[in-house]
C-alpha atoms as a PDB file:
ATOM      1  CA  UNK A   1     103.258  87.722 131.640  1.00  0.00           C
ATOM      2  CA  UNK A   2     100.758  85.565 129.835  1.00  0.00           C
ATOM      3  CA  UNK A   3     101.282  83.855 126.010  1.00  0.00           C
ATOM      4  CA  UNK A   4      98.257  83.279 124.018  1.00  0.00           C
ATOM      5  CA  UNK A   5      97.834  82.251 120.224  1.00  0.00           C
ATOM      6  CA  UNK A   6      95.148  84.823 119.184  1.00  0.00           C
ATOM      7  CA  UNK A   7      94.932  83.325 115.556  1.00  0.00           C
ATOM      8  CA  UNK A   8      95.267  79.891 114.186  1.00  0.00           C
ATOM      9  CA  UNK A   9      96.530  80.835 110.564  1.00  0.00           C
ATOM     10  CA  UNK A  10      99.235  78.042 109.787  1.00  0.00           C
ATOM     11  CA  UNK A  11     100.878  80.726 108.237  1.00  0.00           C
ATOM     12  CA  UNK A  12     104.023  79.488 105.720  1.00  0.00           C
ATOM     13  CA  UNK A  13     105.542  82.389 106.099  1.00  0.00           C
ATOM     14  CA  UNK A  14     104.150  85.245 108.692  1.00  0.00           C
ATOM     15  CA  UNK A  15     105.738  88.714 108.183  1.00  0.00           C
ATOM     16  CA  UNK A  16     104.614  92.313 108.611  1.00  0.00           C
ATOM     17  CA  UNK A  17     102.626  92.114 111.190  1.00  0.00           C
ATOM     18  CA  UNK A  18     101.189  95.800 111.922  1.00  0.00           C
ATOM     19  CA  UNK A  19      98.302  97.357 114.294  1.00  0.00           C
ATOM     20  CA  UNK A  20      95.607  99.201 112.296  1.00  0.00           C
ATOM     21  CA  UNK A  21      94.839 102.083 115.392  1.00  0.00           C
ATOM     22  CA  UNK A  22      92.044 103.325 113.468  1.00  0.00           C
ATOM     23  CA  UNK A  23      90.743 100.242 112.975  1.00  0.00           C
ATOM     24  CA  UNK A  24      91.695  98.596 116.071  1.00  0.00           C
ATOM     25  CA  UNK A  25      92.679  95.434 114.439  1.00  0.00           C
ATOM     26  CA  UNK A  26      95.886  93.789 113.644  1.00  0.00           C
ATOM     27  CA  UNK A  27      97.076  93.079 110.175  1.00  0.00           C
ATOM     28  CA  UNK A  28      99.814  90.766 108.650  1.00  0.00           C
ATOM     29  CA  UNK A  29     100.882  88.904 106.092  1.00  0.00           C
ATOM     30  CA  UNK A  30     101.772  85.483 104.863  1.00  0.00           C
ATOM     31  CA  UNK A  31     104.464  86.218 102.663  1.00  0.00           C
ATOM     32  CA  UNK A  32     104.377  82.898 100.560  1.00  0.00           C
ATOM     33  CA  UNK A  33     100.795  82.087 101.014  1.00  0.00           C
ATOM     34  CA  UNK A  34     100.499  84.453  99.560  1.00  0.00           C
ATOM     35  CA  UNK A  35      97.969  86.131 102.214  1.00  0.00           C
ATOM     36  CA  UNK A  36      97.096  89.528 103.405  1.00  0.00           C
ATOM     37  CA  UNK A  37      95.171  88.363 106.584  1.00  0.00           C
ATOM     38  CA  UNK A  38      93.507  90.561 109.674  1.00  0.00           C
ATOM     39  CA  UNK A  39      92.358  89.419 112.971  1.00  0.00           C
ATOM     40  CA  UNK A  40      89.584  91.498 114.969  1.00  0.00           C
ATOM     41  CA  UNK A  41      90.909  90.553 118.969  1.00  0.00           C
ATOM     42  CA  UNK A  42      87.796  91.328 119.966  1.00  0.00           C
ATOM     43  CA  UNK A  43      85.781  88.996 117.984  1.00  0.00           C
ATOM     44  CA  UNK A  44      88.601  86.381 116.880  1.00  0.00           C
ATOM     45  CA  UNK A  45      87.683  86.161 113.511  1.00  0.00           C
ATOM     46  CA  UNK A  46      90.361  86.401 110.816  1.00  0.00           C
ATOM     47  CA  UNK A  47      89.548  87.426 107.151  1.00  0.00           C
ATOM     48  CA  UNK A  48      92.304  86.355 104.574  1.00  0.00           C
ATOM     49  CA  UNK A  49      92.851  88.061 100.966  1.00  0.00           C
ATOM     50  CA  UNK A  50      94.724  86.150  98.045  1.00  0.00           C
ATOM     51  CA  UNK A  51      97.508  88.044  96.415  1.00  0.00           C
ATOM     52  CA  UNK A  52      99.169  87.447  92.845  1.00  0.00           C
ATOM     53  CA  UNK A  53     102.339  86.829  93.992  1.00  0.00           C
ATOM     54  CA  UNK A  54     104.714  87.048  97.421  1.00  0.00           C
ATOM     55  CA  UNK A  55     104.208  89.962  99.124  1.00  0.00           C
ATOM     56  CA  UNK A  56     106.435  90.931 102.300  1.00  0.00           C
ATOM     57  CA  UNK A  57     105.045  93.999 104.038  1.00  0.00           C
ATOM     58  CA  UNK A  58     102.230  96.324 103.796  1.00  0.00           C
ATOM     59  CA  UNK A  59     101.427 100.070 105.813  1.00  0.00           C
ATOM     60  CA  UNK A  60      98.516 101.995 105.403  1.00  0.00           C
ATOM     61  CA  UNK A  61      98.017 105.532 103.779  1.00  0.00           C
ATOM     62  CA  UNK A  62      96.607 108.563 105.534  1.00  0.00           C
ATOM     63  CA  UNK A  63      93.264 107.538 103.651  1.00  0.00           C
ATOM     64  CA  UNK A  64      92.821 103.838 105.152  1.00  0.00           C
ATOM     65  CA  UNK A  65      94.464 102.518 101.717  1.00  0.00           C
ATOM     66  CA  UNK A  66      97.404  99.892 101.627  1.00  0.00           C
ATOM     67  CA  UNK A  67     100.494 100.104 100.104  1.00  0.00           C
ATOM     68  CA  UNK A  68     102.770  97.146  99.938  1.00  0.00           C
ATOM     69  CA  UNK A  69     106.134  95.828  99.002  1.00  0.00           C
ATOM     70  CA  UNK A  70     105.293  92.812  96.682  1.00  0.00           C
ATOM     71  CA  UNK A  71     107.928  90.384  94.645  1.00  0.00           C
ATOM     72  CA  UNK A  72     106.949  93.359  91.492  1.00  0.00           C
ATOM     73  CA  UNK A  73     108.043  96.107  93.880  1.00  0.00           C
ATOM     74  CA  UNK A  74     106.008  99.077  95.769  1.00  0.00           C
ATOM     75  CA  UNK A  75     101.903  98.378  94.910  1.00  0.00           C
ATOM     76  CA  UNK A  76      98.636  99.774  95.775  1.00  0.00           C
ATOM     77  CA  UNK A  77      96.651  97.051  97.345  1.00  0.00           C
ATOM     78  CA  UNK A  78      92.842  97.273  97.449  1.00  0.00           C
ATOM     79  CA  UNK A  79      91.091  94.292  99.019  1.00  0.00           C
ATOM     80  CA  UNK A  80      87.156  94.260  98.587  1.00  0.00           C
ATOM     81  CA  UNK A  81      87.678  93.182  95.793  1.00  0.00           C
ATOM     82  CA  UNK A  82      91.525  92.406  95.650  1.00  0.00           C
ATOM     83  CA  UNK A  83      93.009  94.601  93.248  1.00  0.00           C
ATOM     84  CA  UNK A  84      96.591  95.323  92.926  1.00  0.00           C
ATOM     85  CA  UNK A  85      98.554  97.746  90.860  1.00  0.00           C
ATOM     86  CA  UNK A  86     101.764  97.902  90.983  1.00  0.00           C
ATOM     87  CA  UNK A  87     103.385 101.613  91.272  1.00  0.00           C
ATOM     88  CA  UNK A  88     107.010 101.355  90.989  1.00  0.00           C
ATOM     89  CA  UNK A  89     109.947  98.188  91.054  1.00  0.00           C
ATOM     90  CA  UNK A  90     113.170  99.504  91.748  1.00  0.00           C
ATOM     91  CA  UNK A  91     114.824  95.822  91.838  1.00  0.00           C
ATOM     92  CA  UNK A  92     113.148  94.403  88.239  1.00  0.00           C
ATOM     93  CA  UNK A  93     116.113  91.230  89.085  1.00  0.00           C
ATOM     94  CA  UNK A  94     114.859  87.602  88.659  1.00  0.00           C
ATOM     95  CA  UNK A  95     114.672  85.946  91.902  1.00  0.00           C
ATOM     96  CA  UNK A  96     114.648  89.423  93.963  1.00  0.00           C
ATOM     97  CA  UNK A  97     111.315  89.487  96.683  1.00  0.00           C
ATOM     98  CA  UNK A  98     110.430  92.479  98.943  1.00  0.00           C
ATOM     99  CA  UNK A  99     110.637  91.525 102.357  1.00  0.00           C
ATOM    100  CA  UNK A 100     110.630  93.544 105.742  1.00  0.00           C
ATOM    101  CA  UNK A 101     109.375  96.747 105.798  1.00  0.00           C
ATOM    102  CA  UNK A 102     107.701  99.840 107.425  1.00  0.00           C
ATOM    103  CA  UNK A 103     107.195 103.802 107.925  1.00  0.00           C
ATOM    104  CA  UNK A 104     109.537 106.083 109.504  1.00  0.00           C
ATOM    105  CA  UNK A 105     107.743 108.978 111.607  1.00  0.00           C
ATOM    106  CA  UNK A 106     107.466 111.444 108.258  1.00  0.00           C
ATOM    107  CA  UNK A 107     105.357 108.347 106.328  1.00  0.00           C
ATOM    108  CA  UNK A 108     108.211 107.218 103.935  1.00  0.00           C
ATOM    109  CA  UNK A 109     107.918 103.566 103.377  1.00  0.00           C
ATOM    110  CA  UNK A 110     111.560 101.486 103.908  1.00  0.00           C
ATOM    111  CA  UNK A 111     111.223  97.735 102.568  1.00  0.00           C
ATOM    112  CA  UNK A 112     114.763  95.375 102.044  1.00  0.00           C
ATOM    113  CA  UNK A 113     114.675  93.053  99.360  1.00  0.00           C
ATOM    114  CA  UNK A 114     116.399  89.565  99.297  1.00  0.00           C
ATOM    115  CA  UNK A 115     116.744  86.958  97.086  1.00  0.00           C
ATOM    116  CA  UNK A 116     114.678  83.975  96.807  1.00  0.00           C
ATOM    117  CA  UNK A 117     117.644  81.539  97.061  1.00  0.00           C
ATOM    118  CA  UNK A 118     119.489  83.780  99.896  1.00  0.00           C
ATOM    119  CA  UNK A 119     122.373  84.499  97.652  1.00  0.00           C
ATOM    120  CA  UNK A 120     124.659  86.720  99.878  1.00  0.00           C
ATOM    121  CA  UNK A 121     124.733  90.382  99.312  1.00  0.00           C
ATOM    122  CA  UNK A 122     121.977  90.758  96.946  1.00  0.00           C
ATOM    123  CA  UNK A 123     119.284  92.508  98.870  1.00  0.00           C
ATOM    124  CA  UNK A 124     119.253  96.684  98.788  1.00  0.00           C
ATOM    125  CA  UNK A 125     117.179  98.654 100.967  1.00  0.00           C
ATOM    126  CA  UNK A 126     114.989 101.067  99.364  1.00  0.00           C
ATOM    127  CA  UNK A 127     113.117 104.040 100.685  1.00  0.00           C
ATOM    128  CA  UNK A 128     109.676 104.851  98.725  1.00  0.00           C
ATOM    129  CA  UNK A 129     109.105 108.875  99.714  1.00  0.00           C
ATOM    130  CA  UNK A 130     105.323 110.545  99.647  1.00  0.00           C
ATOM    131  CA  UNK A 131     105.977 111.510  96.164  1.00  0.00           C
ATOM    132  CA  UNK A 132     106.389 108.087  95.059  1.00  0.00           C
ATOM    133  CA  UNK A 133     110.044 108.545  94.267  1.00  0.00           C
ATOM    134  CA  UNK A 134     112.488 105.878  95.770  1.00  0.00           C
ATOM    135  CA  UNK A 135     116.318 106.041  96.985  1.00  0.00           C
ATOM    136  CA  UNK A 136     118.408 103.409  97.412  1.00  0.00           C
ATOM    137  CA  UNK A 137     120.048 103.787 101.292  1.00  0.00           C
ATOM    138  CA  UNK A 138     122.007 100.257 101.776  1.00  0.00           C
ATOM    139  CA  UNK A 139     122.898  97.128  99.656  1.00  0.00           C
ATOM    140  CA  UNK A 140     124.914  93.839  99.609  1.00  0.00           C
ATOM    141  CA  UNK A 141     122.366  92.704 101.946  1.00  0.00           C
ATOM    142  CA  UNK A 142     121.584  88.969 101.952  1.00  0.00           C
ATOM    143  CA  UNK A 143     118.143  88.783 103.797  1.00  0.00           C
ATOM    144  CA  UNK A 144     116.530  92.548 105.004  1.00  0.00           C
ATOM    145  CA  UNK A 145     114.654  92.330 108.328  1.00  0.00           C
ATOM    146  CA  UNK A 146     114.907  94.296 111.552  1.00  0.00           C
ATOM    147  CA  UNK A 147     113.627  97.730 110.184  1.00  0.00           C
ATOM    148  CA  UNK A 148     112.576  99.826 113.210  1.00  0.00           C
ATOM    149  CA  UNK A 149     113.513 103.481 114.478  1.00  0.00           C
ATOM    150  CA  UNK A 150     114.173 104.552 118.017  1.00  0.00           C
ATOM    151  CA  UNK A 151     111.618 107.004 119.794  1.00  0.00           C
ATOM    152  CA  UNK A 152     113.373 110.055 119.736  1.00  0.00           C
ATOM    153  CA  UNK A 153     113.965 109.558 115.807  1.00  0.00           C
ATOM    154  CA  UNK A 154     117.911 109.852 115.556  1.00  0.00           C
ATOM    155  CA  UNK A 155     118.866 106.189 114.793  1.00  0.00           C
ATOM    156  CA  UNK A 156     116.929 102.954 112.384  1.00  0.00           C
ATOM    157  CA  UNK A 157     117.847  99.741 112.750  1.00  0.00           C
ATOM    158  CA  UNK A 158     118.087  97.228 110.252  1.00  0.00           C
ATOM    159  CA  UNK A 159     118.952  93.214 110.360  1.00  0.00           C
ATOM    160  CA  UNK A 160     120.802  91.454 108.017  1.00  0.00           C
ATOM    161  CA  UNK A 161     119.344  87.597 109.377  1.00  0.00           C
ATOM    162  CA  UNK A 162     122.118  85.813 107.433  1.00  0.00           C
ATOM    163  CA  UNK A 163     125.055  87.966 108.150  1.00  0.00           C
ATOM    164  CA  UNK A 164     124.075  87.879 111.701  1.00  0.00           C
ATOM    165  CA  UNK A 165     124.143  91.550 112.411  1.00  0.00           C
ATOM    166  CA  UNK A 166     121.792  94.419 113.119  1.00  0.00           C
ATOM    167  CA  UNK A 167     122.940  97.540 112.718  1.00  0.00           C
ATOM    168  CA  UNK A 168     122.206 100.820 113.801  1.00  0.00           C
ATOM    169  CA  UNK A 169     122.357 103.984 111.617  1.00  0.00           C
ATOM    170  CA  UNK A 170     122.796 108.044 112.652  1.00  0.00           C
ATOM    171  CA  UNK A 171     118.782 108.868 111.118  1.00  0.00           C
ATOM    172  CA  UNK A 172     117.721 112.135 109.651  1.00  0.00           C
ATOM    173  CA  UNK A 173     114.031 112.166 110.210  1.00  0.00           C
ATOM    174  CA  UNK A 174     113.595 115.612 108.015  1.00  0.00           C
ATOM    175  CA  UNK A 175     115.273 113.811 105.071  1.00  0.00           C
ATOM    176  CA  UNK A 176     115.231 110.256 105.332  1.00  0.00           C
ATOM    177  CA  UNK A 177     119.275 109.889 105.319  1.00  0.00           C
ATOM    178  CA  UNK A 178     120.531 106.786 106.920  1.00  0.00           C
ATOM    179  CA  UNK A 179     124.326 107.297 107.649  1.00  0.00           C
ATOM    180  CA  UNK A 180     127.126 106.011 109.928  1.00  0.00           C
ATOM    181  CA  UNK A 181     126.299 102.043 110.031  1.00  0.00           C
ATOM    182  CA  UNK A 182     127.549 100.244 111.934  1.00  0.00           C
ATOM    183  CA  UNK A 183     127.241  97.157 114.433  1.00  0.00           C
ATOM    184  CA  UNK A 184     124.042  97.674 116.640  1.00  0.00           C
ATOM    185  CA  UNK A 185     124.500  93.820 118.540  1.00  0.00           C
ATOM    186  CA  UNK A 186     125.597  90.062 116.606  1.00  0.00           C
ATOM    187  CA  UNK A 187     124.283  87.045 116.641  1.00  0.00           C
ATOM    188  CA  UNK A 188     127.288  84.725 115.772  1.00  0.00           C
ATOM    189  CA  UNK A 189     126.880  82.754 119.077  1.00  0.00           C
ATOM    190  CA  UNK A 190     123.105  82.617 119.289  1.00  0.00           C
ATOM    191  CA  UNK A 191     121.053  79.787 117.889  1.00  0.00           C
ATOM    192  CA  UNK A 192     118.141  82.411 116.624  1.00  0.00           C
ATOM    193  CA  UNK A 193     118.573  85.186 114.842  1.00  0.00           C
ATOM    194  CA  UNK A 194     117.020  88.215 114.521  1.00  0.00           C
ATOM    195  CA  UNK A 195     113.766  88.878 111.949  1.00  0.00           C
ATOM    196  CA  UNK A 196     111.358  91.287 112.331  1.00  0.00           C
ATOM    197  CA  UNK A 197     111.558  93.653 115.239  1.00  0.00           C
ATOM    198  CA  UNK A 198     109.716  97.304 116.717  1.00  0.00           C
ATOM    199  CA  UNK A 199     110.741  99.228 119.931  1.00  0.00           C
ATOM    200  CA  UNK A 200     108.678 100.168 122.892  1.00  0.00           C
ATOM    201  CA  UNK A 201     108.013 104.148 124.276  1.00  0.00           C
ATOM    202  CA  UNK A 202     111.628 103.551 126.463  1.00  0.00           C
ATOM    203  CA  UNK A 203     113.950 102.978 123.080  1.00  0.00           C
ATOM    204  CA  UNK A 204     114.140  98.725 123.849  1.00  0.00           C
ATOM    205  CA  UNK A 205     114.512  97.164 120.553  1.00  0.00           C
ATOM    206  CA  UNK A 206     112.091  93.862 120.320  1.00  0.00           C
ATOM    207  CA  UNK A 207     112.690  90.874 117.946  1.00  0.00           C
ATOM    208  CA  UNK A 208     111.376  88.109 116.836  1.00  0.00           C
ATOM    209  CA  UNK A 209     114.409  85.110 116.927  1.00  0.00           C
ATOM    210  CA  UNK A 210     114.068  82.760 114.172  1.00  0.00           C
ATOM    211  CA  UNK A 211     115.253  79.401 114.895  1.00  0.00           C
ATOM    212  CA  UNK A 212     115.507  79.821 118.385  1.00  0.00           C
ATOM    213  CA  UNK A 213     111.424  80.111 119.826  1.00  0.00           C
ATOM    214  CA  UNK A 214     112.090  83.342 121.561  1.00  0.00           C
ATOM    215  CA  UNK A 215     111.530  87.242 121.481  1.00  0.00           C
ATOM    216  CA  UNK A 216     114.624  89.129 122.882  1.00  0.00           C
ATOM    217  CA  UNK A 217     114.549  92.715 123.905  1.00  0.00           C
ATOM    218  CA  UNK A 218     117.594  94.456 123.567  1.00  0.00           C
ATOM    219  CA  UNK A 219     118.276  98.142 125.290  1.00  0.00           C
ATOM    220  CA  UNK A 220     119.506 100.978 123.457  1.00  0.00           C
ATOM    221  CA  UNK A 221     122.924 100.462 124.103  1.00  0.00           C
ATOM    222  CA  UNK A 222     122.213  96.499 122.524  1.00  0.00           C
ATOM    223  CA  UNK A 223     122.679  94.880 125.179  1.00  0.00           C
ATOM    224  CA  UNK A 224     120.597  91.795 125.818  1.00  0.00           C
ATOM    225  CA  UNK A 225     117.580  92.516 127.993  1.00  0.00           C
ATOM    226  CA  UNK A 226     115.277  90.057 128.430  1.00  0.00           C
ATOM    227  CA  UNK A 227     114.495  86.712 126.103  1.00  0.00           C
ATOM    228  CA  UNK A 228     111.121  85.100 126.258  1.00  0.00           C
ATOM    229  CA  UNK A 229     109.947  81.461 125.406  1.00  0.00           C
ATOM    230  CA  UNK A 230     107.462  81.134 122.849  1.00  0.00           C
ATOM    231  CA  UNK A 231     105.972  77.331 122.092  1.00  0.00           C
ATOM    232  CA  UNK A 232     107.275  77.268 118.496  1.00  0.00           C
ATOM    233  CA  UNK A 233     110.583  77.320 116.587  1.00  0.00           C
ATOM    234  CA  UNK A 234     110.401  80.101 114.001  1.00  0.00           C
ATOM    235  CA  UNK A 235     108.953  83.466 115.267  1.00  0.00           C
ATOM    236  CA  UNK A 236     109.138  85.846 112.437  1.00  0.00           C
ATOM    237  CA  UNK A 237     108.157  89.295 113.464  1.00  0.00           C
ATOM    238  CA  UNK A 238     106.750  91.286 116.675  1.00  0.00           C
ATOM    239  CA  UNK A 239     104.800  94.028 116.789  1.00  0.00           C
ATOM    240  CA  UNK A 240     102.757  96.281 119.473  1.00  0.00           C
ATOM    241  CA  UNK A 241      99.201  96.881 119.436  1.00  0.00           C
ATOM    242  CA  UNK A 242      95.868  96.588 121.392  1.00  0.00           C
ATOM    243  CA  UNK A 243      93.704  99.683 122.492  1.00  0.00           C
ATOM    244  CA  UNK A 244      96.429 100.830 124.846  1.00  0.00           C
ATOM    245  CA  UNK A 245      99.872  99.141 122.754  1.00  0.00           C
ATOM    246  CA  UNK A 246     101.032  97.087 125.503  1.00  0.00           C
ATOM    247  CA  UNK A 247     100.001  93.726 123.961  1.00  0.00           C
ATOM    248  CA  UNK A 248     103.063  92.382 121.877  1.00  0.00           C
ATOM    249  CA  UNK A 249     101.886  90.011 118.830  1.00  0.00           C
ATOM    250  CA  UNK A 250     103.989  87.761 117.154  1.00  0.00           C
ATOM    251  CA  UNK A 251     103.866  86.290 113.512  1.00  0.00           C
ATOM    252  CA  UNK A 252     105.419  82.660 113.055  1.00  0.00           C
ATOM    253  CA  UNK A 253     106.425  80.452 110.062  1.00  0.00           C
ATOM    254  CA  UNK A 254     105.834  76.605 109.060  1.00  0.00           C
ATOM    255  CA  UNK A 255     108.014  76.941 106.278  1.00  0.00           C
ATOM    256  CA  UNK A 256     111.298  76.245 108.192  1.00  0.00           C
ATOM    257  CA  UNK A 257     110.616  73.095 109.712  1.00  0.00           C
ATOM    258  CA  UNK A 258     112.319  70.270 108.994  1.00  0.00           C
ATOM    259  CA  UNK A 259     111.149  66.924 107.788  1.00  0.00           C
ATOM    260  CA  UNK A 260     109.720  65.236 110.843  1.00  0.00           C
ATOM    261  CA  UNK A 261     109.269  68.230 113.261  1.00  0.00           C
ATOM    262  CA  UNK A 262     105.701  69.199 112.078  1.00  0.00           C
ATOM    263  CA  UNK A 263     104.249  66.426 114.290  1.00  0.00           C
ATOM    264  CA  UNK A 264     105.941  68.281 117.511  1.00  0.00           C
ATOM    265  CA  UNK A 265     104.717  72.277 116.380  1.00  0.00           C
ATOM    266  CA  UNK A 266     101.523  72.235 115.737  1.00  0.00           C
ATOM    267  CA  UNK A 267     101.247  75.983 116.615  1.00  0.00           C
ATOM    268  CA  UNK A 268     104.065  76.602 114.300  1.00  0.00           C
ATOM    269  CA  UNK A 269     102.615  79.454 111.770  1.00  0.00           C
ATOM    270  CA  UNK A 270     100.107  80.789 114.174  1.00  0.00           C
ATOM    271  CA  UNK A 271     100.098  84.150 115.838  1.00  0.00           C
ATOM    272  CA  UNK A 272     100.540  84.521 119.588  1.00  0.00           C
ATOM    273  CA  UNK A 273      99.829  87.513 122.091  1.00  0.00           C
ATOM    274  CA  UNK A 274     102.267  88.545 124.681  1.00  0.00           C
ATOM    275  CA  UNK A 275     100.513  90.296 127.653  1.00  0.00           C
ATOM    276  CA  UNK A 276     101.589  91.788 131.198  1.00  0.00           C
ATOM    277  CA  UNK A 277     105.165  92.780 129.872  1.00  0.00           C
ATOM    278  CA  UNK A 278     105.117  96.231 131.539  1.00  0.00           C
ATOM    279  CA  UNK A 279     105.677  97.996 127.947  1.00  0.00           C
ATOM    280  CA  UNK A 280     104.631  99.812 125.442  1.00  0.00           C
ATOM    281  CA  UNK A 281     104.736 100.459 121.632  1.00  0.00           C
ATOM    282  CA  UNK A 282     104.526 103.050 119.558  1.00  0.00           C
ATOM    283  CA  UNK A 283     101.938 103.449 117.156  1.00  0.00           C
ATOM    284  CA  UNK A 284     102.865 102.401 113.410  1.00  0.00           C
ATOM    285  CA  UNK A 285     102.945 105.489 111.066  1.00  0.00           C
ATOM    286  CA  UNK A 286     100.736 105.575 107.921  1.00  0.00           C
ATOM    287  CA  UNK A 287     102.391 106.478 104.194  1.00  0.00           C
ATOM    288  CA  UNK A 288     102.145 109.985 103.766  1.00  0.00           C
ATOM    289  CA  UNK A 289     102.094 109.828  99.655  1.00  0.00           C
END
C-alpha cells in the first residue's frame, strides 16, 4: 500500500470528491471555499472554479453537465464561465447547507442537509428524481454524510457524524424507497467518526474518519475491517477512481484544526491517493434528469 498527496489544495473544507470516467479526472469540492476544483492525475494540474455560495456535492448528467447541492438547494452548475442556476430548494430554512451527496444506480441525486451551527436533528435527506421532482426520505438528522449503496443495490447507507451512527436502509432501486433503518455500525467509542464514504465491487463500506486521521473499511455485516493511517487529522470523504478504480482518493479539511495545530499539519486540506489496496470501486452514476 502506498499514500501519496496528489493535490496540494489547502482545502477548508474538502467534500464530494467524485471520479469523472469519461473524463478520467477526479473532481471535488471545497465546500466553504467555496471551490469546485479538478485534478488531471496524469498531468497534476488542478483547475479551481469560484461558486456564490457553499456548495456540498456535485454529480454529473448523462450530457457531461453538473448538478449540485448548494446552500440554495439542487442547481445547474456550468463552469466555463461559472454560471449557476438554481433549480429547486426544498429546505428554504436560514442556516440550512446541502452537504453529502450522490447518485443511486437509476441517476436520482440523494444530498442531506445540516445546519450551519450543527443544531441536532435539523438536517432531512432529500432525493432529487430525473424529473426534477424531490421526496423527502429521512429527517431529524444533525450532520448528513455517509451516502453510499451496496453493489447488489438492496441497501444505502447514510451517516449521521454527530449522532455517531450509520445506518443501513432495505433500498428499492426501481423506486428510490429507503425503508427499515436501522443501526448499520456506531461510533460512540471511536475518536473519528464517520464522513463521507463509497464501497468497493465486494460490498466493503469505505470512510473517511474525521478527527481520527484514518480511512476504515467496514464489511457488509459492519464489522470493522481494516483502518488506515493517513498524515492528517480530518479526512473528509473517500472515493474510487483511476483508469482501472483501484486508486482510493481522499478529500481533507483545515477548517477543524485547532488553534496551534496548523504548524504540525501542513498537509491538512490536501488530497491524498491510496494505492496497492487490493480493491476496487464502482463507478459513480451520472443524473439521469
Amino acid at each position: 500500500m502506498k499514500i501519496e498527496c496528489a493535490a496540494q489544495t489547502g482545502d477548508a473544507l474538502g467534500e464530494g470528491v467524485i471520479w469523472n470516467v469519461a473524463q478520467q479526472k477526479l473532481y471535488w469540492v471545497d465546500a466553504f471555499g467555496p471551490h469546485i476544483r479538478c485534478l488531471d492525475p496524469l498531468t497534476g494540474k488542478v483547475d479551481s472554479w469560484q461558486m456564490p455560495e457553499v456548495i456540498g456535492s456535485l454529480v454529473f448528467d448523462n450530457n457531461g453537465g453538473i448538478v449540485a447541492g448548494l446552500e440554495s438547494g439542487f442547481c445547474r452548475v456550468s463552469l466555463d464561465p461559472v454560471r449557476v442556476e438554481p433549480v429547486v430548494n426544498p429546505q428554504p430554512e436560514t442556516g440550512i447547507i446541502f452537504n453529502d451527496g450522490k447518485c443511486d444506480r437509476r441517476g436520482r441525486y440523494f444530498v442531506g442537509t445540516m445546519h450551519r451551527e450543527f443544531r441536532a436533528g435539523a438536517g432531512v435527506l432529500w432525493r432529487l428524481d430525473p424529473d426534477w421532482s424531490v421526496h423527502r426520505i429521512d429527517s431529524g438528522i444533525s450532520v448528513s454524510n455517509g451516502l453510499a449503496w451496496s453493489p447488489d443495490n438492496k441497501t444505502m447507507y447514510f451517516a449521521d457524524t454527530r449522532s455517531l451512527v450509520v445506518y443501513a436502509y432495505d433500498y428499492d432501486i426501481e423506486t428510490g424507497a429507503a425503508e427499515n433503518r436501522r443501526d448499520f455500525f456506531r461510533t460512540d467509542d471511536m475518536v473519528g467518526r464517520v464522513d463521507g464514504a463509497t464501497v468497493d465491487t465486494e460490498g466493503y463500506y469505505w470512510c473517511a474518519m474525521i478527527h481520527d486521521g484514518s480511512v476504515c473499511r467496514y464489511s457488509p455485516a459492519g464489522k470493522l475491517d481494516r483502518r488506515i493511517e493517513l498524515p492528517v487529522k480530518h479526512p473528509t470523504m473517500c472515493s474510487f477512481g483511476g483508469a482501472d478504480l483501484d486508486t482510493l482518493y481522499v478529500v481533507t479539511a483545515r477548517r477543524f484544526l485547532k488553534p496551534g495545530e496548523e504548524a504540525g499539519q501542513p498537509l491538512a486540506g490536501n488530497v491524498f491517493a491510496i494505492t496497492g489496496l487490493d480493491a476496487r470501486g464502482i463507478a459513480e452514476p451520472t443524473f439521469a434528469g
